[in-house]
PDB file of N, CA and C in Angstrom:
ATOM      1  N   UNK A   1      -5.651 -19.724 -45.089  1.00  0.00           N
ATOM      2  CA  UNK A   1      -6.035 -19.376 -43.725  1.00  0.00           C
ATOM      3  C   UNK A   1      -4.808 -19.316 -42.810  1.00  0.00           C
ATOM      4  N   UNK A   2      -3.906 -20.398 -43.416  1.00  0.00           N
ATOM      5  CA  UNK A   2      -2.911 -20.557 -42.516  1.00  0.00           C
ATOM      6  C   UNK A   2      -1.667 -19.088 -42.211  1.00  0.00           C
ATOM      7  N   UNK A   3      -1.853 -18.485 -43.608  1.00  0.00           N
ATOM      8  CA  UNK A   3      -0.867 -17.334 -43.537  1.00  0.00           C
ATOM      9  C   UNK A   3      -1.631 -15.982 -42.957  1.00  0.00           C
ATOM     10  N   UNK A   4      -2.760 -16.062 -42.687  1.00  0.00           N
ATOM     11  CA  UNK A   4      -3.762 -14.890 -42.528  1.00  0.00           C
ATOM     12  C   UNK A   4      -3.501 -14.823 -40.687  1.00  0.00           C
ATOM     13  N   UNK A   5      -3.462 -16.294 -40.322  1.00  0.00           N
ATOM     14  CA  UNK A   5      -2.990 -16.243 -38.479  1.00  0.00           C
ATOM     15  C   UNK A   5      -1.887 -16.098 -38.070  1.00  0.00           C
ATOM     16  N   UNK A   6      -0.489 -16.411 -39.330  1.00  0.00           N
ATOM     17  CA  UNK A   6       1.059 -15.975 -38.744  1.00  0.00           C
ATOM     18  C   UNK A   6       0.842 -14.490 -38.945  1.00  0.00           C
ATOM     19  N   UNK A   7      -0.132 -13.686 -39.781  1.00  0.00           N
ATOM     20  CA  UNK A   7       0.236 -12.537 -39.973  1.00  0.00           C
ATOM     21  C   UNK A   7      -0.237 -12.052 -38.815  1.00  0.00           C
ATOM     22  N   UNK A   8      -1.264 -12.309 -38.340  1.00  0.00           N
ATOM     23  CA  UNK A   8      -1.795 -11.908 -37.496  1.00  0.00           C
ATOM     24  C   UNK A   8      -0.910 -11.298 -36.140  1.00  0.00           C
ATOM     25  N   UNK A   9      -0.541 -12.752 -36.174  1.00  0.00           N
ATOM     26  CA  UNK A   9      -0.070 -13.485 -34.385  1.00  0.00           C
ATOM     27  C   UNK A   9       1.283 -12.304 -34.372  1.00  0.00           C
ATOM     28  N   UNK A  10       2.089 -12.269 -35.786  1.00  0.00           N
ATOM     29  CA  UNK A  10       2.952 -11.526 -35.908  1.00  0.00           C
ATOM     30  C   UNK A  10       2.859 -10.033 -35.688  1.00  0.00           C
ATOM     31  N   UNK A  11       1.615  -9.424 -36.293  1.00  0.00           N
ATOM     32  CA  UNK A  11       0.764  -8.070 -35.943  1.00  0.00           C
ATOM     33  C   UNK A  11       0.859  -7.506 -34.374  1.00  0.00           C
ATOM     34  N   UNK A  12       0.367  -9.300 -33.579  1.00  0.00           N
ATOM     35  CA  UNK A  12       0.094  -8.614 -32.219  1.00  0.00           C
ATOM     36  C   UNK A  12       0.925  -8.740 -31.411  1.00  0.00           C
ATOM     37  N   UNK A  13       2.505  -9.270 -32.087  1.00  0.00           N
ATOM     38  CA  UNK A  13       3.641  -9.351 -31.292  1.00  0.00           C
ATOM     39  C   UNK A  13       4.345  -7.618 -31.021  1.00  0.00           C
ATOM     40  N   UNK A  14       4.059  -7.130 -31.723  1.00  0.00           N
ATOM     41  CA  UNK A  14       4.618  -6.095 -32.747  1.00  0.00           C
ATOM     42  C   UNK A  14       4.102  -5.067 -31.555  1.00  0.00           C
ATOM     43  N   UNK A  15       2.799  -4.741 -31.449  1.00  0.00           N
ATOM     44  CA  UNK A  15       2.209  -3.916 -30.503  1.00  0.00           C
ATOM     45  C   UNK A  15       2.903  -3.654 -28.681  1.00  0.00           C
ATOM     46  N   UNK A  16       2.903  -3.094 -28.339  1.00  0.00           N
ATOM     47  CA  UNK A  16       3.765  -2.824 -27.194  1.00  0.00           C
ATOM     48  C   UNK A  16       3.014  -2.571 -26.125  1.00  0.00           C
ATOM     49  N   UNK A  17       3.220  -3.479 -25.132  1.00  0.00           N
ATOM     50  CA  UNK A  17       2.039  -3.558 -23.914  1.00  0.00           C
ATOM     51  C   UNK A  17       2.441  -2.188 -23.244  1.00  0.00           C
ATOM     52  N   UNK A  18       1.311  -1.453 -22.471  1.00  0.00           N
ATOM     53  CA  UNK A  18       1.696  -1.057 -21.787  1.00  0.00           C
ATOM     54  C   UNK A  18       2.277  -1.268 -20.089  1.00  0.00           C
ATOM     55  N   UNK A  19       3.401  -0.160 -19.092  1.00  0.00           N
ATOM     56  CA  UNK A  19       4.560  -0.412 -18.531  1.00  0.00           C
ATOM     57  C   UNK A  19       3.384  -1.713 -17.379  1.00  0.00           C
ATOM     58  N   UNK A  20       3.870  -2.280 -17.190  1.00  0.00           N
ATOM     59  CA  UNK A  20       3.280  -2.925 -15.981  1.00  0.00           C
ATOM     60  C   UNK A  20       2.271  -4.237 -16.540  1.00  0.00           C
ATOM     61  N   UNK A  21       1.857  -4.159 -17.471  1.00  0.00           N
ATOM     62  CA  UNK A  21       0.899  -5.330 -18.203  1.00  0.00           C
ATOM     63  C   UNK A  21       0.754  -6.253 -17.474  1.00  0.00           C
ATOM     64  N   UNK A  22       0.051  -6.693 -16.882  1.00  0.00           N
ATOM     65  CA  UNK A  22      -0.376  -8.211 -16.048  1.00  0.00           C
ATOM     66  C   UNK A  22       0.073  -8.366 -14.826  1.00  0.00           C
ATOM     67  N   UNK A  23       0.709  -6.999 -14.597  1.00  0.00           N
ATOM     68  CA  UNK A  23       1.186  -6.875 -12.919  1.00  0.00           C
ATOM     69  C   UNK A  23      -0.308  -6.359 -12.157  1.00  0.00           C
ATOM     70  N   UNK A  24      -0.946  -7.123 -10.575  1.00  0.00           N
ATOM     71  CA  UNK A  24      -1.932  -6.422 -10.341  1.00  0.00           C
ATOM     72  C   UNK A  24      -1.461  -5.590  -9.788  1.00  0.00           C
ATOM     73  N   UNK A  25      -2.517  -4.196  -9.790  1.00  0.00           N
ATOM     74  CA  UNK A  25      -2.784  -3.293  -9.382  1.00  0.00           C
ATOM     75  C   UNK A  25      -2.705  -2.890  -7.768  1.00  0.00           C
ATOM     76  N   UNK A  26      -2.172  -2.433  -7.245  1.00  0.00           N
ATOM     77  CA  UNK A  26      -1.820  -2.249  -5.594  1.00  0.00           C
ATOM     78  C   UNK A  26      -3.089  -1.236  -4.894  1.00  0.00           C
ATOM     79  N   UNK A  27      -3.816  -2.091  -4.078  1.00  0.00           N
ATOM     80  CA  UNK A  27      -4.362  -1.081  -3.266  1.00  0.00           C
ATOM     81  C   UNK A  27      -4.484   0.325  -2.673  1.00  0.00           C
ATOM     82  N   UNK A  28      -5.530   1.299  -3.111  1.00  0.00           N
ATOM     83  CA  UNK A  28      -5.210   2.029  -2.388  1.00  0.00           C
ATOM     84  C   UNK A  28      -5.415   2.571  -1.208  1.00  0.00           C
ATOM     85  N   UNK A  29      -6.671   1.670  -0.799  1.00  0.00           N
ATOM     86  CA  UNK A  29      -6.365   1.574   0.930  1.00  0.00           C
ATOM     87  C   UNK A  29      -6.751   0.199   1.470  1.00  0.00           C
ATOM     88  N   UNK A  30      -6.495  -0.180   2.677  1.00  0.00           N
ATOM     89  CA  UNK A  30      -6.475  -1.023   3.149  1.00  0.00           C
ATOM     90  C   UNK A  30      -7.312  -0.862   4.531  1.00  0.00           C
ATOM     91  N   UNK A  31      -7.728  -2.106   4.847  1.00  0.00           N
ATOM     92  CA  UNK A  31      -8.628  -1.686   6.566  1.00  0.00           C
ATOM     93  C   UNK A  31      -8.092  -2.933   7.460  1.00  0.00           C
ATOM     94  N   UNK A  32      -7.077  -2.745   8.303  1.00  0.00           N
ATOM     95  CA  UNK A  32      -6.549  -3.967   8.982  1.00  0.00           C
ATOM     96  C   UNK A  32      -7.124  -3.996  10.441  1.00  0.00           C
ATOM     97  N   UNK A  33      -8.003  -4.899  11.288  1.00  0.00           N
ATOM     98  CA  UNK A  33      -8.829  -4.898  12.298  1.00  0.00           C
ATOM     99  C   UNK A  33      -7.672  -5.433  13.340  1.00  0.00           C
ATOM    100  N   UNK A  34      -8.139  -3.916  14.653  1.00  0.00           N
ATOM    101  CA  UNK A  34      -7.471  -4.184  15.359  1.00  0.00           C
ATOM    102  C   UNK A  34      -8.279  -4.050  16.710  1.00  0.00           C
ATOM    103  N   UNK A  35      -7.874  -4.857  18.106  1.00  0.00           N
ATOM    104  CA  UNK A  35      -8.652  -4.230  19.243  1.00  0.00           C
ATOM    105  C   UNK A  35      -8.599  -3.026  19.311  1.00  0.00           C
ATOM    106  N   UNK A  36      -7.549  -2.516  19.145  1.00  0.00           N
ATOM    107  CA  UNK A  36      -7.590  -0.818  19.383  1.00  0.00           C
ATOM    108  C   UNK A  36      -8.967   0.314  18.463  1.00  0.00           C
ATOM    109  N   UNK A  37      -9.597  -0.831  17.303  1.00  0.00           N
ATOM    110  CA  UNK A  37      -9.967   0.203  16.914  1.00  0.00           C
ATOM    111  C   UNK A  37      -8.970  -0.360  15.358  1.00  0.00           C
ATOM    112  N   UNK A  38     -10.256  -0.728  14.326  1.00  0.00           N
ATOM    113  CA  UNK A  38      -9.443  -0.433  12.784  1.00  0.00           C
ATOM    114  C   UNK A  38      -8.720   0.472  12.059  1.00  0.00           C
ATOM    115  N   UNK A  39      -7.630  -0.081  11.510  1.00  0.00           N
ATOM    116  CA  UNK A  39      -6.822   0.847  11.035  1.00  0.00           C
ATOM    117  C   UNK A  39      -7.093   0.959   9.318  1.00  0.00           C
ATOM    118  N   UNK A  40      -7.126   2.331   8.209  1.00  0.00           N
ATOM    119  CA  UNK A  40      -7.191   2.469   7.261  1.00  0.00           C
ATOM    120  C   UNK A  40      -5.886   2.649   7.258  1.00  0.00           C
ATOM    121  N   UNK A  41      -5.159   2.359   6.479  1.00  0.00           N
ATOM    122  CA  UNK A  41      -3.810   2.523   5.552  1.00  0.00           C
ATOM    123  C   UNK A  41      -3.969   2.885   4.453  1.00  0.00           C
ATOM    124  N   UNK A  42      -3.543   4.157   3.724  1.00  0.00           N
ATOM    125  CA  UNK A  42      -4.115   4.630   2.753  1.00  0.00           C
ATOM    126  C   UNK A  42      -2.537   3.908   2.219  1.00  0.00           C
ATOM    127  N   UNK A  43      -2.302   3.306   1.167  1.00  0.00           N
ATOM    128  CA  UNK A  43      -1.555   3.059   0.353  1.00  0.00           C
ATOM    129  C   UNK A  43      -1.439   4.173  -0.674  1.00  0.00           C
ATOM    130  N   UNK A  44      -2.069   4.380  -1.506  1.00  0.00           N
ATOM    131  CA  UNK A  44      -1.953   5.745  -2.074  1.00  0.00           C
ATOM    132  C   UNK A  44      -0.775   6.848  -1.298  1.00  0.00           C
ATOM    133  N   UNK A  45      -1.209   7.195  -0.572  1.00  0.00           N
ATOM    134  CA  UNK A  45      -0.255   7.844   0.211  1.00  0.00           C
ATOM    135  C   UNK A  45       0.932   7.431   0.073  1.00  0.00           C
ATOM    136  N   UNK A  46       1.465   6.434   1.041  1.00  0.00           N
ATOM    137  CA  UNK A  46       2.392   5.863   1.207  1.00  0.00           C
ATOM    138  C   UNK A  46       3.080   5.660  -0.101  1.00  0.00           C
ATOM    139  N   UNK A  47       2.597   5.188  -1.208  1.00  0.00           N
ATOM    140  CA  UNK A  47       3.186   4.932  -2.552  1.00  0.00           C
ATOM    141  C   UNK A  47       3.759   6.283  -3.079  1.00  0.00           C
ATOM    142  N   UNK A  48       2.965   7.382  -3.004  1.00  0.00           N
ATOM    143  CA  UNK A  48       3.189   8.861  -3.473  1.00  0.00           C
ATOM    144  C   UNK A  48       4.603   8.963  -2.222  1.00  0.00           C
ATOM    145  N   UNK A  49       4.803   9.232  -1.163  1.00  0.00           N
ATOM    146  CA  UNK A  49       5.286   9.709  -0.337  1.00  0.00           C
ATOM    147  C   UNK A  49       6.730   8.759  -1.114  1.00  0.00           C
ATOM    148  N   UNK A  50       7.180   7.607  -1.219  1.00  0.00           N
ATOM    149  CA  UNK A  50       7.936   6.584  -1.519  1.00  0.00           C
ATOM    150  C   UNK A  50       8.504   6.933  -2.820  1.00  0.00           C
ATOM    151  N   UNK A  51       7.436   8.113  -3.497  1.00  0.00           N
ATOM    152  CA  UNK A  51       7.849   7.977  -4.950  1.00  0.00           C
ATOM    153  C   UNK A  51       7.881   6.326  -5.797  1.00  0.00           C
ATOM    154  N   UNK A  52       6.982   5.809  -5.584  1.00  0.00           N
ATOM    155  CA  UNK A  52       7.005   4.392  -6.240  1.00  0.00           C
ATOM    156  C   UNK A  52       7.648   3.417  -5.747  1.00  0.00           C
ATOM    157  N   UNK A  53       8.729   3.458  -5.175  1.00  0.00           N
ATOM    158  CA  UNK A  53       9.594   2.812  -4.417  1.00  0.00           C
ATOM    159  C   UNK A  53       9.348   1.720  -3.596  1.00  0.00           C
ATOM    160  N   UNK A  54       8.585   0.861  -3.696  1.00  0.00           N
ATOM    161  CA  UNK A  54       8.092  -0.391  -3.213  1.00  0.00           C
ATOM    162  C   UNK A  54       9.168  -0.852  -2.231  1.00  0.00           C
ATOM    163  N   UNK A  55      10.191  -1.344  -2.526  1.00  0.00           N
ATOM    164  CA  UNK A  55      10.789  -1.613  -2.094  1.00  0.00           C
ATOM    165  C   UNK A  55      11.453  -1.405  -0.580  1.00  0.00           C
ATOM    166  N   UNK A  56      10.918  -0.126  -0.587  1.00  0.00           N
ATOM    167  CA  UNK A  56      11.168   0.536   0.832  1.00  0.00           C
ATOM    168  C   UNK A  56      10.556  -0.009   1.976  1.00  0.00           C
ATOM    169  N   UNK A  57       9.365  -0.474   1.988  1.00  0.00           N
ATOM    170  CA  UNK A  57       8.604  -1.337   2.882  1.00  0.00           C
ATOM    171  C   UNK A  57       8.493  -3.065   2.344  1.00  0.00           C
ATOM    172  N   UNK A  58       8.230  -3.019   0.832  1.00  0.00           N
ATOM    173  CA  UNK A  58       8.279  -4.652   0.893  1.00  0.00           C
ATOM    174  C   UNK A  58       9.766  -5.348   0.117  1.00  0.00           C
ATOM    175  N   UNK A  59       9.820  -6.587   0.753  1.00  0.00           N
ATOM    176  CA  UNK A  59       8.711  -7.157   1.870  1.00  0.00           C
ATOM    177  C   UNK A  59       9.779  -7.014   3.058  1.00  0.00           C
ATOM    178  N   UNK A  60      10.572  -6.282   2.993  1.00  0.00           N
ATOM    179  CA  UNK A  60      11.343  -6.025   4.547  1.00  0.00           C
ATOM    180  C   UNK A  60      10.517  -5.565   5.395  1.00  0.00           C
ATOM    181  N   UNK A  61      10.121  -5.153   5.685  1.00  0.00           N
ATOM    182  CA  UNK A  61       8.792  -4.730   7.097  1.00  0.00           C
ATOM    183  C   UNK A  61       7.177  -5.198   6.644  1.00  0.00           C
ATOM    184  N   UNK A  62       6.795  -5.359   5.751  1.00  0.00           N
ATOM    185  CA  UNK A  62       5.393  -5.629   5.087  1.00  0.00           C
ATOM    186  C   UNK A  62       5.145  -6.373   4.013  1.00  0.00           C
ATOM    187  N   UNK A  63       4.828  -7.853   4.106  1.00  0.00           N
ATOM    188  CA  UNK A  63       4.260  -8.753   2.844  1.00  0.00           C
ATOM    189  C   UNK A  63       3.733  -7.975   2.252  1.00  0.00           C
ATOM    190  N   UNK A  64       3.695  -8.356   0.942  1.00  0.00           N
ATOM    191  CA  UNK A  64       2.808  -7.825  -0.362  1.00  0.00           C
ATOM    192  C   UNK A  64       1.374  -8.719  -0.422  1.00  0.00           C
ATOM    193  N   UNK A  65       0.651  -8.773   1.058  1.00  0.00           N
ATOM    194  CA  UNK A  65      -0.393 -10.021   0.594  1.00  0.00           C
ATOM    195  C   UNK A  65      -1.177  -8.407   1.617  1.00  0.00           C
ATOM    196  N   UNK A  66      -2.483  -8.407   1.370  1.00  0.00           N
ATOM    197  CA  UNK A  66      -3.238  -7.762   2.197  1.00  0.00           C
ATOM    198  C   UNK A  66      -3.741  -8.745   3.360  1.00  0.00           C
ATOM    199  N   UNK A  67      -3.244  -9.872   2.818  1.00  0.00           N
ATOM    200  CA  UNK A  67      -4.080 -11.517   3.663  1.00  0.00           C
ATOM    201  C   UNK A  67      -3.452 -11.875   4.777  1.00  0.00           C
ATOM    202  N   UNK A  68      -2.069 -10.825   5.236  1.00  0.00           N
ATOM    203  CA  UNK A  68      -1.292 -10.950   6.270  1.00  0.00           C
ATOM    204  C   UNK A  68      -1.585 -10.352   7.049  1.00  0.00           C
ATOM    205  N   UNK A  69      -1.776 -10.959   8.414  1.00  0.00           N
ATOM    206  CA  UNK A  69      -1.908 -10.006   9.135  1.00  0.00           C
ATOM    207  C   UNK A  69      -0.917  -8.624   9.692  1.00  0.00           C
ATOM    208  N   UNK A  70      -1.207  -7.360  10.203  1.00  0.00           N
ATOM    209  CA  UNK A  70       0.393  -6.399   9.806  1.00  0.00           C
ATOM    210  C   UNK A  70       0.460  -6.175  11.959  1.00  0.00           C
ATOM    211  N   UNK A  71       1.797  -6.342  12.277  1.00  0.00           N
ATOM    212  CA  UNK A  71       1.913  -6.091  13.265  1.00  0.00           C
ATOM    213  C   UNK A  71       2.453  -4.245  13.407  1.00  0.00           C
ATOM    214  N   UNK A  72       2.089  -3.560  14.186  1.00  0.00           N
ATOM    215  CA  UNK A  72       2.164  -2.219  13.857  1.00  0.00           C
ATOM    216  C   UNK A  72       3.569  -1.920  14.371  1.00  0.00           C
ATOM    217  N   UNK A  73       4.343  -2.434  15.313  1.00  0.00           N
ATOM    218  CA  UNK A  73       6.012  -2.754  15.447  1.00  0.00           C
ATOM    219  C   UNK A  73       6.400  -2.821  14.466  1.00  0.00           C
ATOM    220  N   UNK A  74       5.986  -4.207  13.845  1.00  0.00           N
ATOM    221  CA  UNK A  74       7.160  -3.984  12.711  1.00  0.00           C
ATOM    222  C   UNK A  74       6.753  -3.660  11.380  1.00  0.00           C
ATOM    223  N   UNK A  75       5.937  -2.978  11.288  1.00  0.00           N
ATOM    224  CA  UNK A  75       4.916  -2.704  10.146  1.00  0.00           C
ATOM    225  C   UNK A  75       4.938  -1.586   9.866  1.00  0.00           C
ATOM    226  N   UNK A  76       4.361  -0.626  10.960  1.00  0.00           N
ATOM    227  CA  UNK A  76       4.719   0.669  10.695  1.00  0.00           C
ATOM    228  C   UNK A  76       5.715   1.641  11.995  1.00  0.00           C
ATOM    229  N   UNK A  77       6.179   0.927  12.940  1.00  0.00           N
ATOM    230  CA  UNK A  77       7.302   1.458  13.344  1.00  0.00           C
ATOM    231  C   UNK A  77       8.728   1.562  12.911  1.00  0.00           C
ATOM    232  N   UNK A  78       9.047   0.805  11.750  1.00  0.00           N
ATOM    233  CA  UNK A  78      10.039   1.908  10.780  1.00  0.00           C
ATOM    234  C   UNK A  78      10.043   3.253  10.737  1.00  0.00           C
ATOM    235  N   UNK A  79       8.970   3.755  10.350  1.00  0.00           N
ATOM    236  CA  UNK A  79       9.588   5.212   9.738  1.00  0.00           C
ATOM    237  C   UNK A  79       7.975   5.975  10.615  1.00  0.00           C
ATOM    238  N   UNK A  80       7.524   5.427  11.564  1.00  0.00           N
ATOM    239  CA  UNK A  80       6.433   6.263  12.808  1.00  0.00           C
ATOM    240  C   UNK A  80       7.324   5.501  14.028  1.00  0.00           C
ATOM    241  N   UNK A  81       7.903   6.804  14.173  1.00  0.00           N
ATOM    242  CA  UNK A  81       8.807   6.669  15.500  1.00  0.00           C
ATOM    243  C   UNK A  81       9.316   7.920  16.126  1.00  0.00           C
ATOM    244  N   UNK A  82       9.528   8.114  16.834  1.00  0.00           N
ATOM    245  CA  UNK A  82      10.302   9.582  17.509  1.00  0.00           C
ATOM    246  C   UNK A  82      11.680   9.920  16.334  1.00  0.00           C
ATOM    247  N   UNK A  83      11.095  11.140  15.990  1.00  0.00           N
ATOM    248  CA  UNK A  83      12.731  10.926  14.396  1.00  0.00           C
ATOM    249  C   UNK A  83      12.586  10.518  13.672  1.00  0.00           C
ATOM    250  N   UNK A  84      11.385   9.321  13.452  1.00  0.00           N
ATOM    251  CA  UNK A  84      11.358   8.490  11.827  1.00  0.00           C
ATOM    252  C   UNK A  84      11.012   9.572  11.315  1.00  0.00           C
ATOM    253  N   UNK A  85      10.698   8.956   9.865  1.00  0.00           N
ATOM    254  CA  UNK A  85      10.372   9.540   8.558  1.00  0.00           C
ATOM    255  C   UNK A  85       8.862  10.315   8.502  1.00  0.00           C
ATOM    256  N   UNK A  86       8.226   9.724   9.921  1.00  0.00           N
ATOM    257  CA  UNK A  86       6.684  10.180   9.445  1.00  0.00           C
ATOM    258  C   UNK A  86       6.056  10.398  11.054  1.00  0.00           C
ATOM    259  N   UNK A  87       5.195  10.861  11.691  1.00  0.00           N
ATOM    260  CA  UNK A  87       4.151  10.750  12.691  1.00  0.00           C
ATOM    261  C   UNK A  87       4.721  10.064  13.817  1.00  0.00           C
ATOM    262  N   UNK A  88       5.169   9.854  15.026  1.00  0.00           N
ATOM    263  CA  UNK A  88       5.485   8.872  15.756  1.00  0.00           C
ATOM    264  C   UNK A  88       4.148   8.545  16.249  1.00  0.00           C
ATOM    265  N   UNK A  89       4.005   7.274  16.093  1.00  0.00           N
ATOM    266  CA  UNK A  89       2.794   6.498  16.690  1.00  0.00           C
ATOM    267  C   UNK A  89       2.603   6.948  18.269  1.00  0.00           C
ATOM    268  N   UNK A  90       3.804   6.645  18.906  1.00  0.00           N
ATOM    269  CA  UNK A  90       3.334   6.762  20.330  1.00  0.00           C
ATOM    270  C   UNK A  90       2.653   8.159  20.851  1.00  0.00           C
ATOM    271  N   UNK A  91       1.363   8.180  21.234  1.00  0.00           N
ATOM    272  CA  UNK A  91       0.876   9.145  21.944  1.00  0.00           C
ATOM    273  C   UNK A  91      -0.291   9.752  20.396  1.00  0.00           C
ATOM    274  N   UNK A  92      -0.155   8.847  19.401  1.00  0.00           N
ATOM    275  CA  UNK A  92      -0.891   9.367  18.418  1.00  0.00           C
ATOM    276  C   UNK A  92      -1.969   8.420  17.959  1.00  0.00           C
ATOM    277  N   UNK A  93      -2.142   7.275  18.812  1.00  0.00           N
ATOM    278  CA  UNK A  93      -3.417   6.427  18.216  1.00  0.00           C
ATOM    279  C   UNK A  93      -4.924   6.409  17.252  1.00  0.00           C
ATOM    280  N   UNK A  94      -5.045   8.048  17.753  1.00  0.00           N
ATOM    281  CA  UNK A  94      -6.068   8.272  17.061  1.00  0.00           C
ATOM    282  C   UNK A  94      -5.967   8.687  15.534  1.00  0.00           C
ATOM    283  N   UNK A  95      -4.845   9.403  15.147  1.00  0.00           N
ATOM    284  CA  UNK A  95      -4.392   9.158  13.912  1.00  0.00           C
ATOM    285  C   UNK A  95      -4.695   7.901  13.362  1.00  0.00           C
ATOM    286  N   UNK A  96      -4.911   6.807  13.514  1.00  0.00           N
ATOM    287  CA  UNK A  96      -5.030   5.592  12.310  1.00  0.00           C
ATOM    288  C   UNK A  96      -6.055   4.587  13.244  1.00  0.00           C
ATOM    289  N   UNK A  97      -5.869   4.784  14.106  1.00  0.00           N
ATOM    290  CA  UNK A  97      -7.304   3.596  14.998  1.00  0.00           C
ATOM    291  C   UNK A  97      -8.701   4.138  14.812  1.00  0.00           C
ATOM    292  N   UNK A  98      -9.641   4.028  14.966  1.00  0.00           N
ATOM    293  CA  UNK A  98     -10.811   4.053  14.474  1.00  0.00           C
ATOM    294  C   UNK A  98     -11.846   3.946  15.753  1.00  0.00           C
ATOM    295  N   UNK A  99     -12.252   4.745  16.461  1.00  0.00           N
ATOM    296  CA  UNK A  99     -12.712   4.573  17.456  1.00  0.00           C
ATOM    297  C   UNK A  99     -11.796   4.835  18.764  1.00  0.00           C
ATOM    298  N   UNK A 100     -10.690   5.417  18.685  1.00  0.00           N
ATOM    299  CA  UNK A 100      -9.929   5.959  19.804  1.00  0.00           C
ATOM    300  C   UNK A 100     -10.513   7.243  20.123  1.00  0.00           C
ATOM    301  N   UNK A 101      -9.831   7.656  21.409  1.00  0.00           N
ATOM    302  CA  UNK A 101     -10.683   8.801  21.966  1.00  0.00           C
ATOM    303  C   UNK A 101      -9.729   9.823  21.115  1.00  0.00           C
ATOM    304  N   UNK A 102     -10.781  10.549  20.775  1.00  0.00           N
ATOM    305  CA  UNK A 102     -10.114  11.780  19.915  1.00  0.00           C
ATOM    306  C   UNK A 102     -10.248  11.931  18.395  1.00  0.00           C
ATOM    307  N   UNK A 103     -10.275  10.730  17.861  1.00  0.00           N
ATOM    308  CA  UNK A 103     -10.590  10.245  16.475  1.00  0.00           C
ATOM    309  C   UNK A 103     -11.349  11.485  15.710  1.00  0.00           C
ATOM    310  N   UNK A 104     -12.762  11.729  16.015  1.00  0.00           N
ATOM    311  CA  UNK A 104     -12.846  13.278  15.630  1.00  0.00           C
ATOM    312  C   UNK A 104     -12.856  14.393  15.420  1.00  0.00           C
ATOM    313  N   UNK A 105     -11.940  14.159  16.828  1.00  0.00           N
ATOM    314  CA  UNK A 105     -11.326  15.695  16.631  1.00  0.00           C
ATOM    315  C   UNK A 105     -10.011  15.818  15.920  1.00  0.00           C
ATOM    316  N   UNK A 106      -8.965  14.937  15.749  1.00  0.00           N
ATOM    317  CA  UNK A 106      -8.239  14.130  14.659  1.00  0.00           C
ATOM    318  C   UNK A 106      -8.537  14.821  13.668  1.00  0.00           C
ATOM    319  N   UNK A 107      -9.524  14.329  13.086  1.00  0.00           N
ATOM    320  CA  UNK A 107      -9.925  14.301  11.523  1.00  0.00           C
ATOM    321  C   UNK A 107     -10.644  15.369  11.151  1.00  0.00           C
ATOM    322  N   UNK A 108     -10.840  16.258  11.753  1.00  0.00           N
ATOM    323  CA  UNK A 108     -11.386  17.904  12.209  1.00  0.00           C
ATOM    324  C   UNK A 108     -10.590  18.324  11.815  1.00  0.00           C
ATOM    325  N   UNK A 109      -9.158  18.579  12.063  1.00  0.00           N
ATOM    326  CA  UNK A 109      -8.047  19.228  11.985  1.00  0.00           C
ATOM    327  C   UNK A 109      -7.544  18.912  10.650  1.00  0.00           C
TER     328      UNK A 109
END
C-alpha cells in the first residue's frame, strides 16, 4: 500500500497547476456607496485597459480589499483628471454616481 501512495503523491507532483492556482480571482465589478449616489467600478475594464498590470493602481492609490473604503481623490483621481489617462471626473458625476442628474441620459449615449 505503502508504494501505491509515493507513486501516487509523486504522479500529482508531476502535473502542472495552472498560471495563477490558488490566487483569488479579482472582481469584476464593484458597487462602492456614496452620498453622491453609488458608484459601479467595473474592474474588468480597468484590468483590460491596464493590460493586467495590477500594479498600476495597487496598492499605490487602491487596497486590494473591496472592504476598504475608496476615496475618489485618491482612488480615482490619478488617471480621471484634466489630462489624465481617462474621463476627468470634474463636471462628469454622472458617469459613475448613480442617481445624479443626467445618469440616463449618460447611459443613452
Amino acid at each position: 500500500m505503502r508504494p501505491l501512495i509515493t507513486l501516487l503523491a509523486a504522479a500529482a507532483s508531476m502535473v502542472p497547476l495552472p498560471a495563477g492556482a490558488g490566487e483569488k480571482k479579482p472582481p469584476q465589478e464593484l458597487v462602492f456607496p456614496s452620498k453622491s449616489g453609488s458608484v459601479t467600478f467595473y474592474h474588468a475594464a480597468h484590468v483590460r485597459r491596464e493590460k493586467g498590470e495590477c500594479q498600476v493602481c495597487h496598492p499605490k492609490f487602491v487596497p486590494q480589499s473591496a472592504k476598504v473604503p475608496v476615496k475618489s481623490r485618491s482612488a480615482c483621481g490619478p488617471c480621471h483628471h484634466a489630462d489624465g489617462r481617462a474621463f476627468d471626473m470634474q463636471g462628469n458625476c454622472a458617469r459613475c454616481h448613480a442617481g445624479s442628474a443626467g445618469k440616463a441620459a449618460t447611459a443613452a449615449n
